[in-house]
PDB file of N, CA and C in Angstrom:
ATOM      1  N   UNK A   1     108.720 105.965 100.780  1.00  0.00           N
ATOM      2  CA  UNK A   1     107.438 106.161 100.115  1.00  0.00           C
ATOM      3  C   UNK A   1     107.512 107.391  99.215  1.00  0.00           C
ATOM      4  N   UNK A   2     106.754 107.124  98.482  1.00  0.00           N
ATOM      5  CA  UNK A   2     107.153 108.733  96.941  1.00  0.00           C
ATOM      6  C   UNK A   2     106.432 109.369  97.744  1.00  0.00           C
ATOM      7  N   UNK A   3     106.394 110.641  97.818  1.00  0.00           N
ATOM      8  CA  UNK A   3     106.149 111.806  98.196  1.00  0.00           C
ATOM      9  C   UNK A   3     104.665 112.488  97.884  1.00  0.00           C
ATOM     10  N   UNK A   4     104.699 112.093  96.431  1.00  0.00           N
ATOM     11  CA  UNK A   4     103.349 112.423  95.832  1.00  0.00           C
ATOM     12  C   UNK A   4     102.135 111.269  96.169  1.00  0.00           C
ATOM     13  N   UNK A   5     102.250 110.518  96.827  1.00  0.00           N
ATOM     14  CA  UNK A   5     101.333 109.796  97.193  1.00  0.00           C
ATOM     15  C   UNK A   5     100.943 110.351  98.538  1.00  0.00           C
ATOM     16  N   UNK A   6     100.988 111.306  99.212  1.00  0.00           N
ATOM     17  CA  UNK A   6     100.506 112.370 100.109  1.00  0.00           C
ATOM     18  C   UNK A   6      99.211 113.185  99.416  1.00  0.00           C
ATOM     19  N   UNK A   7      99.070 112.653  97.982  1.00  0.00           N
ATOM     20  CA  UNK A   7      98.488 113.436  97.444  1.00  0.00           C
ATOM     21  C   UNK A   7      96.858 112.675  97.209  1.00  0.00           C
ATOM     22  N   UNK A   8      96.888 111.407  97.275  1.00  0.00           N
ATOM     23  CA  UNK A   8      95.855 110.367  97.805  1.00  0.00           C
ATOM     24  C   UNK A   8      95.560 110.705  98.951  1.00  0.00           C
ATOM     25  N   UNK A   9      94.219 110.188  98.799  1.00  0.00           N
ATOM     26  CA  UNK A   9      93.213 109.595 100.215  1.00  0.00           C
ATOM     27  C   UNK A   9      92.559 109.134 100.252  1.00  0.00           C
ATOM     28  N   UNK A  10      91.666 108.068 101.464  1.00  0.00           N
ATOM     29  CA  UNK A  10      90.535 107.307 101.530  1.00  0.00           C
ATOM     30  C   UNK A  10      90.322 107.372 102.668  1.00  0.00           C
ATOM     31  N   UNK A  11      88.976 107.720 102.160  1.00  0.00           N
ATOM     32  CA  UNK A  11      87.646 107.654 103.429  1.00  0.00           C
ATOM     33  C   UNK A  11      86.503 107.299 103.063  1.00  0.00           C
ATOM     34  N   UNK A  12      86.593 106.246 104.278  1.00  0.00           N
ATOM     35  CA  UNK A  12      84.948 105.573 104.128  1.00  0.00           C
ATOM     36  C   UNK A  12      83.603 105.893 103.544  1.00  0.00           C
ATOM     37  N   UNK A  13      83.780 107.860 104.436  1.00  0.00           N
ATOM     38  CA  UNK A  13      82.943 108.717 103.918  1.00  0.00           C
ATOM     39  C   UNK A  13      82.522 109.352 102.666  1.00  0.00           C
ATOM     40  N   UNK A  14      84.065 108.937 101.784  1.00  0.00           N
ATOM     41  CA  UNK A  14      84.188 109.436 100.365  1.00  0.00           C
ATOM     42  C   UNK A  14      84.665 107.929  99.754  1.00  0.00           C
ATOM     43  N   UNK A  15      83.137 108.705  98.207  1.00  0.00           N
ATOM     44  CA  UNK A  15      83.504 107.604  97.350  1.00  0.00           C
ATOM     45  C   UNK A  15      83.637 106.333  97.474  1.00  0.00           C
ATOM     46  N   UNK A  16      82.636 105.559  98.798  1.00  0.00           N
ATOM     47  CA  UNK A  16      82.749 104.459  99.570  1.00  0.00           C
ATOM     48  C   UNK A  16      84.647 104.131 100.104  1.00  0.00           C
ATOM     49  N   UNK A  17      85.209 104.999 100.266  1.00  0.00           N
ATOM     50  CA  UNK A  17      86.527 104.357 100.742  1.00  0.00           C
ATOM     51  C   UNK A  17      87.801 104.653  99.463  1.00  0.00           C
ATOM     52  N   UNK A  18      87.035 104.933  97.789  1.00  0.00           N
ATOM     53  CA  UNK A  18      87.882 104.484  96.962  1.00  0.00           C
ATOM     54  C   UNK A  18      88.995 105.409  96.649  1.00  0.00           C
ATOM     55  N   UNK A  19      90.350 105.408  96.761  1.00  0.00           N
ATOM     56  CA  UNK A  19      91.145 106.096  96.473  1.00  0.00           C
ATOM     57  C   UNK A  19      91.248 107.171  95.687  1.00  0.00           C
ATOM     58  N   UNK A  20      90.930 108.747  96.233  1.00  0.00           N
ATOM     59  CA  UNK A  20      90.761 109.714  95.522  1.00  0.00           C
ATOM     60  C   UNK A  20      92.076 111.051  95.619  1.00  0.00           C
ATOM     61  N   UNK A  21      91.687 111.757  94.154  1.00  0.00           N
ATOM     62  CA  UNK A  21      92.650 113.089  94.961  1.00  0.00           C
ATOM     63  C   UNK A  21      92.097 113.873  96.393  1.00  0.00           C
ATOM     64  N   UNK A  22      93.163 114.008  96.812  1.00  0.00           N
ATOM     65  CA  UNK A  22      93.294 114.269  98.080  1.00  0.00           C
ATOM     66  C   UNK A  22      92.422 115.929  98.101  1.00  0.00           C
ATOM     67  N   UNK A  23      90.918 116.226  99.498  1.00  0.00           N
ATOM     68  CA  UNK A  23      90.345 117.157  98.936  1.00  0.00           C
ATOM     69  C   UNK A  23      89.515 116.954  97.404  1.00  0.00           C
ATOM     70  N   UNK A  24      89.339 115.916  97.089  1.00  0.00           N
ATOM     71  CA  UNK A  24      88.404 116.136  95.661  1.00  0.00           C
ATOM     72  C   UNK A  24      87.673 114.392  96.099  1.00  0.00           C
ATOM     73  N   UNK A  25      86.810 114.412  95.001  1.00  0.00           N
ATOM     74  CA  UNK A  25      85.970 113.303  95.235  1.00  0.00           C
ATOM     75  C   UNK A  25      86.669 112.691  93.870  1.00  0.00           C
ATOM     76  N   UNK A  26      87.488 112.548  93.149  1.00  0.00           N
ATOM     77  CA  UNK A  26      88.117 112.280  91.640  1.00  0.00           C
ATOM     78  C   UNK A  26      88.802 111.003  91.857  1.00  0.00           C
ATOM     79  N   UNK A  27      88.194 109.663  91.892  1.00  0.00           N
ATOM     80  CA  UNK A  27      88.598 108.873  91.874  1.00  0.00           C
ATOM     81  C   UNK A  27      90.640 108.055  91.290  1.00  0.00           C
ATOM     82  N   UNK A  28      90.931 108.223  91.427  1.00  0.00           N
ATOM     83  CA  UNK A  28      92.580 107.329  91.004  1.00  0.00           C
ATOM     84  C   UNK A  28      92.025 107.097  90.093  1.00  0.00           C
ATOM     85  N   UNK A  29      91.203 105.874  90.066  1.00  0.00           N
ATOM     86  CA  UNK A  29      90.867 104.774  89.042  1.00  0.00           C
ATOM     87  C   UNK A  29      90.357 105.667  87.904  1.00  0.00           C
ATOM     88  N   UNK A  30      89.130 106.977  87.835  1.00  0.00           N
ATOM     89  CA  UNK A  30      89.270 107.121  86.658  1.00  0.00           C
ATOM     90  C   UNK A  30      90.323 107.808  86.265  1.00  0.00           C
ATOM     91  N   UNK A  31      91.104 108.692  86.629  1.00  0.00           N
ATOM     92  CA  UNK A  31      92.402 109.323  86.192  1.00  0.00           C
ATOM     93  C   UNK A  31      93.329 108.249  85.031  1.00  0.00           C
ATOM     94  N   UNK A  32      93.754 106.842  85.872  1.00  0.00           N
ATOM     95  CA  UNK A  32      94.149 106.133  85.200  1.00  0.00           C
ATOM     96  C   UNK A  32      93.604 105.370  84.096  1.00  0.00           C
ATOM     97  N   UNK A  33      92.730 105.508  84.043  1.00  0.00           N
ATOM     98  CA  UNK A  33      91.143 105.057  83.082  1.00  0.00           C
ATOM     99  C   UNK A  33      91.343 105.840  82.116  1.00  0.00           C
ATOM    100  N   UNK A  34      91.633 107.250  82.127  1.00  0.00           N
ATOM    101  CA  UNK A  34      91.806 108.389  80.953  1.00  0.00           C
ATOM    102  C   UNK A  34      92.891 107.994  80.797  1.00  0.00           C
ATOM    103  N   UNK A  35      94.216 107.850  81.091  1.00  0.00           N
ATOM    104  CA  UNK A  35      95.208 107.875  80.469  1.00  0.00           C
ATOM    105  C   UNK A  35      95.793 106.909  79.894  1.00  0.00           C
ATOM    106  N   UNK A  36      95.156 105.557  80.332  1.00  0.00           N
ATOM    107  CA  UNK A  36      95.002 104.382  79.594  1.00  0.00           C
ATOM    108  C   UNK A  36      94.268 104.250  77.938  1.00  0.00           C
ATOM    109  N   UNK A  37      93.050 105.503  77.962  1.00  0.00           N
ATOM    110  CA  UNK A  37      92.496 105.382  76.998  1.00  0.00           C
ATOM    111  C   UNK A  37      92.823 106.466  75.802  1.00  0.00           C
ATOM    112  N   UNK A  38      94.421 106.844  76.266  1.00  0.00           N
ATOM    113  CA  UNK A  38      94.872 107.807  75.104  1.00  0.00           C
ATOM    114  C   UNK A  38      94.436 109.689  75.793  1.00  0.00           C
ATOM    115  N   UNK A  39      93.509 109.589  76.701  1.00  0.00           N
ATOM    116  CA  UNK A  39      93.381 110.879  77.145  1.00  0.00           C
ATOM    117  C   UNK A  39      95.210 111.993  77.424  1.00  0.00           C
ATOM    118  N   UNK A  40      95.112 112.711  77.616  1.00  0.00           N
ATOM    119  CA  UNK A  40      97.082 113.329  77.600  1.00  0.00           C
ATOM    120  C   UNK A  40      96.563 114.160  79.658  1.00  0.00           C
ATOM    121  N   UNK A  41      97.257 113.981  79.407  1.00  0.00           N
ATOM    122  CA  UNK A  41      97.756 114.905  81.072  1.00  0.00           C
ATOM    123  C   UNK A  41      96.849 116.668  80.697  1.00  0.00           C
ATOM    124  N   UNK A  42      97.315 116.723  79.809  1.00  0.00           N
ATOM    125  CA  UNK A  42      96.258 118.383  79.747  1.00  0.00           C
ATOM    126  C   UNK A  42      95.228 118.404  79.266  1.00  0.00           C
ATOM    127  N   UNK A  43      94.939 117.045  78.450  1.00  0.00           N
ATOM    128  CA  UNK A  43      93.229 117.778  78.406  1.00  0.00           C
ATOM    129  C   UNK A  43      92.742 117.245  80.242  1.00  0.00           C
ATOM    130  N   UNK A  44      92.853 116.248  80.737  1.00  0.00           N
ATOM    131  CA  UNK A  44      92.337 115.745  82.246  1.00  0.00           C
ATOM    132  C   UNK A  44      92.491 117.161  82.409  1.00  0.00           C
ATOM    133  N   UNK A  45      93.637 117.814  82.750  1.00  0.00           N
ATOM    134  CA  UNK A  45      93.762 119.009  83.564  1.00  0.00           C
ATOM    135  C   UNK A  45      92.491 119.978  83.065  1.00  0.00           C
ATOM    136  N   UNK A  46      92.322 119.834  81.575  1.00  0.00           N
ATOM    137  CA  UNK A  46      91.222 121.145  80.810  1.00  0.00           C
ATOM    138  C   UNK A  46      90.099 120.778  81.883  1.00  0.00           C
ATOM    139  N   UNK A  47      89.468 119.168  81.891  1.00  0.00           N
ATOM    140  CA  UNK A  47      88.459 119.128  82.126  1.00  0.00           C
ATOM    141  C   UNK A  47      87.928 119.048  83.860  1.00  0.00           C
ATOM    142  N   UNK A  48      88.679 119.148  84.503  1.00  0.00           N
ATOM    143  CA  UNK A  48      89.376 118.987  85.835  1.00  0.00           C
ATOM    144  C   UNK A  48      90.005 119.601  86.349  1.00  0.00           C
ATOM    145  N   UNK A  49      89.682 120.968  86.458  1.00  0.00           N
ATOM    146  CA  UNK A  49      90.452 122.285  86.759  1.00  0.00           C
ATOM    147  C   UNK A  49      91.142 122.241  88.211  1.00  0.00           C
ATOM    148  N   UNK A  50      89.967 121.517  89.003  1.00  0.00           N
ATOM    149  CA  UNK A  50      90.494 121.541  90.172  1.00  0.00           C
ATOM    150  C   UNK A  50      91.947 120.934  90.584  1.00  0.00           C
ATOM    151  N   UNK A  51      92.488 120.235  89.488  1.00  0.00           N
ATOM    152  CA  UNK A  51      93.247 118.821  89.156  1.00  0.00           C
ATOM    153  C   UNK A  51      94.545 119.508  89.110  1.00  0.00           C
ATOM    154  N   UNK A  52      95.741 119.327  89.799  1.00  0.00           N
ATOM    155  CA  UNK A  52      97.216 120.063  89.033  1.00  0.00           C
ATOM    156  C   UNK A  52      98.054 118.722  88.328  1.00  0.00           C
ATOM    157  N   UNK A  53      99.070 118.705  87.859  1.00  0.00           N
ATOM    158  CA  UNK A  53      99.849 118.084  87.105  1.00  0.00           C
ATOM    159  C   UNK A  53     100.236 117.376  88.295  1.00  0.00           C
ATOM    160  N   UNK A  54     100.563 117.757  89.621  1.00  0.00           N
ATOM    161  CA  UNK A  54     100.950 116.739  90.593  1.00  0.00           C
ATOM    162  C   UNK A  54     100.172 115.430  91.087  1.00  0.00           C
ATOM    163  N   UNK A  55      98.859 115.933  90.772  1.00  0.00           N
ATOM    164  CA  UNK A  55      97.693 115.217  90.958  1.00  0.00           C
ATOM    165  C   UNK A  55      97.726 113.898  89.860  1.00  0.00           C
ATOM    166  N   UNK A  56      97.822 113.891  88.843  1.00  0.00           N
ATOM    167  CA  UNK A  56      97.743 113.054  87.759  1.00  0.00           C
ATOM    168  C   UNK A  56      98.838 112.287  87.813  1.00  0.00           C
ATOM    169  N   UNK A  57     100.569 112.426  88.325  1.00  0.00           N
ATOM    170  CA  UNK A  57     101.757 111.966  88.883  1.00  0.00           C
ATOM    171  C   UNK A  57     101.533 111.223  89.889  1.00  0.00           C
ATOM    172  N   UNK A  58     100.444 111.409  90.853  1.00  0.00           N
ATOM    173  CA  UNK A  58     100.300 110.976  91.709  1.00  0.00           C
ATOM    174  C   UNK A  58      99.323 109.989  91.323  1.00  0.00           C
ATOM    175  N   UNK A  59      98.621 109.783  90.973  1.00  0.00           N
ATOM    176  CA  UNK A  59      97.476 109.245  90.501  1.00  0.00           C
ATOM    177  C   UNK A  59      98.442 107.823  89.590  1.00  0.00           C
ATOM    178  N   UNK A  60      99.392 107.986  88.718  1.00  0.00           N
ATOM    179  CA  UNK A  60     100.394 107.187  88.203  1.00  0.00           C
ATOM    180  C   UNK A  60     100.586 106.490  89.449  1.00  0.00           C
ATOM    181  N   UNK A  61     101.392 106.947  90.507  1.00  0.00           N
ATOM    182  CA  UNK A  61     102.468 106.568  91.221  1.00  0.00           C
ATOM    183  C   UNK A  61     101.086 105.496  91.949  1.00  0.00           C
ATOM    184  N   UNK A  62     100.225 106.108  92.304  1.00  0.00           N
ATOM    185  CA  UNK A  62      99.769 105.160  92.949  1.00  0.00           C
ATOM    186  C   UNK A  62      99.489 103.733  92.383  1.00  0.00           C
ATOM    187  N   UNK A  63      98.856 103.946  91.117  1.00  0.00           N
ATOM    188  CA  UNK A  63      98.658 102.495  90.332  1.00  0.00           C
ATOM    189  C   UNK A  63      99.835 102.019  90.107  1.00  0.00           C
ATOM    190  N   UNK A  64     101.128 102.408  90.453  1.00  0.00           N
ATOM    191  CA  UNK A  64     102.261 101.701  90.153  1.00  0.00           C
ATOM    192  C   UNK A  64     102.796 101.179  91.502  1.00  0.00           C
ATOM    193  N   UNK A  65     102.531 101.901  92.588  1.00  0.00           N
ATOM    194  CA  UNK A  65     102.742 100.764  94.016  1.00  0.00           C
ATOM    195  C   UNK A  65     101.471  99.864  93.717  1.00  0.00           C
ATOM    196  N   UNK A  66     100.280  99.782  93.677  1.00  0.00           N
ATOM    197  CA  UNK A  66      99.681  98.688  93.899  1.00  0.00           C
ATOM    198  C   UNK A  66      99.726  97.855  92.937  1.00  0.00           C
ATOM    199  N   UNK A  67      99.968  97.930  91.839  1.00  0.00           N
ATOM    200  CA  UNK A  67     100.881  96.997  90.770  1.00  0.00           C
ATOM    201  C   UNK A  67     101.865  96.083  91.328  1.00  0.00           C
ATOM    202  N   UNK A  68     102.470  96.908  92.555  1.00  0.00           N
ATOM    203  CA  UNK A  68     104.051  96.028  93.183  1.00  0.00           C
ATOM    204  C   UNK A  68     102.846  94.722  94.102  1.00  0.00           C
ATOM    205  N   UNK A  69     101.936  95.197  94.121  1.00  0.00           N
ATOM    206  CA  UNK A  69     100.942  94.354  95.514  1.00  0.00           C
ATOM    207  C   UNK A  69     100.081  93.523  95.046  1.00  0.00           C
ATOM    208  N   UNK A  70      99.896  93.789  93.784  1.00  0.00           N
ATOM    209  CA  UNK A  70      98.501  92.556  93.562  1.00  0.00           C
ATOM    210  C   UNK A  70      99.069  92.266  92.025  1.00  0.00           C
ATOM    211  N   UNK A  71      98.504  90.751  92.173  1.00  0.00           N
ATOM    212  CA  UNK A  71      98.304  90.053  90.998  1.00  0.00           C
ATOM    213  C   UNK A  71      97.741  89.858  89.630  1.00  0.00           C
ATOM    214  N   UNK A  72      97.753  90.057  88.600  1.00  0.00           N
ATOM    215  CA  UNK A  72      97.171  90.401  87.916  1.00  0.00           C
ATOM    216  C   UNK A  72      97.102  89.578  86.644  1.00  0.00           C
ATOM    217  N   UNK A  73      96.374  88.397  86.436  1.00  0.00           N
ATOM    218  CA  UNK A  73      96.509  87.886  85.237  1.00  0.00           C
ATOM    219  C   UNK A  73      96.251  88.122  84.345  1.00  0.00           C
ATOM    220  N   UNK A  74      97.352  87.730  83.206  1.00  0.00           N
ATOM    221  CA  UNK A  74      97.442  88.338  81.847  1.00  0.00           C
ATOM    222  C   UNK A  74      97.573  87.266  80.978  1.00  0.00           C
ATOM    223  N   UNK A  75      96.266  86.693  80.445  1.00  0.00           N
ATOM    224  CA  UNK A  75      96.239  85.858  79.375  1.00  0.00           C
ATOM    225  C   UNK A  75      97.487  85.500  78.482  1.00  0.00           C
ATOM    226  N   UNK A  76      98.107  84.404  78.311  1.00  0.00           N
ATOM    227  CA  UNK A  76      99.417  84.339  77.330  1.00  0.00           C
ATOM    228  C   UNK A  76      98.779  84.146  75.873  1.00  0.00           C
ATOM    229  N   UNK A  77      99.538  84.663  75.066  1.00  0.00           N
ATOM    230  CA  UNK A  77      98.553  84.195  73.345  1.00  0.00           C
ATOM    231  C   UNK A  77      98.212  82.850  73.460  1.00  0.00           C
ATOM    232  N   UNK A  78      97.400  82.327  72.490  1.00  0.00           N
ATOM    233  CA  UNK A  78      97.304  81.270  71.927  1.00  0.00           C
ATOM    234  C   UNK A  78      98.382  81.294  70.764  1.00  0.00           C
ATOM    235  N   UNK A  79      98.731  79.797  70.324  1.00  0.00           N
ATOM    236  CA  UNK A  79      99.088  79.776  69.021  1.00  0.00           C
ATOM    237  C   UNK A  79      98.281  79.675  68.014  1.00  0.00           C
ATOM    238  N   UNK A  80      97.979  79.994  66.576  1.00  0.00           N
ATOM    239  CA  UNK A  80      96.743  79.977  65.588  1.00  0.00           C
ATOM    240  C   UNK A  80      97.115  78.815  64.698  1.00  0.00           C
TER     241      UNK A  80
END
């Protein structure tokens, strides 16, 4: 198991259950949400102080094991 995924957690109590940094209420999902949408690793960090560079690695790593776990359909083109 990567190492930095020590850096996740979930609890029922937090965030209904949803996978956050570990100690913060900062969801995975939006982390990967910013960096999907062109956001860079240092501004998250500007705006997210509490946040280190391991945090955002980790935040990767995780959407990339559950990538290995679930399915995900991806429309094939049409031809025009």
């Amino acid at each position: 198991m990567n190492a930095l995924l020590n850096r996740i957690s979930t609890d029922p109590l937090v965030c209904f259950g949803k996978p956050c940094i570990k100690g913060t209420r900062i969801w995975v999902s939006l982390l990967l949400d910013f960096l999907a949408a062109g956001t860079t690793i240092e501004e998250i960090l500007e705006d997210y102080p509490q946040l280190h560079r391991e945090d955002i690695y980790a935040a990767i790593a995780y959407g990339a094991e559950m990538s290995r776990e679930r399915f995900v359909e991806i429309p094939s083109p049409t031809a025009a």
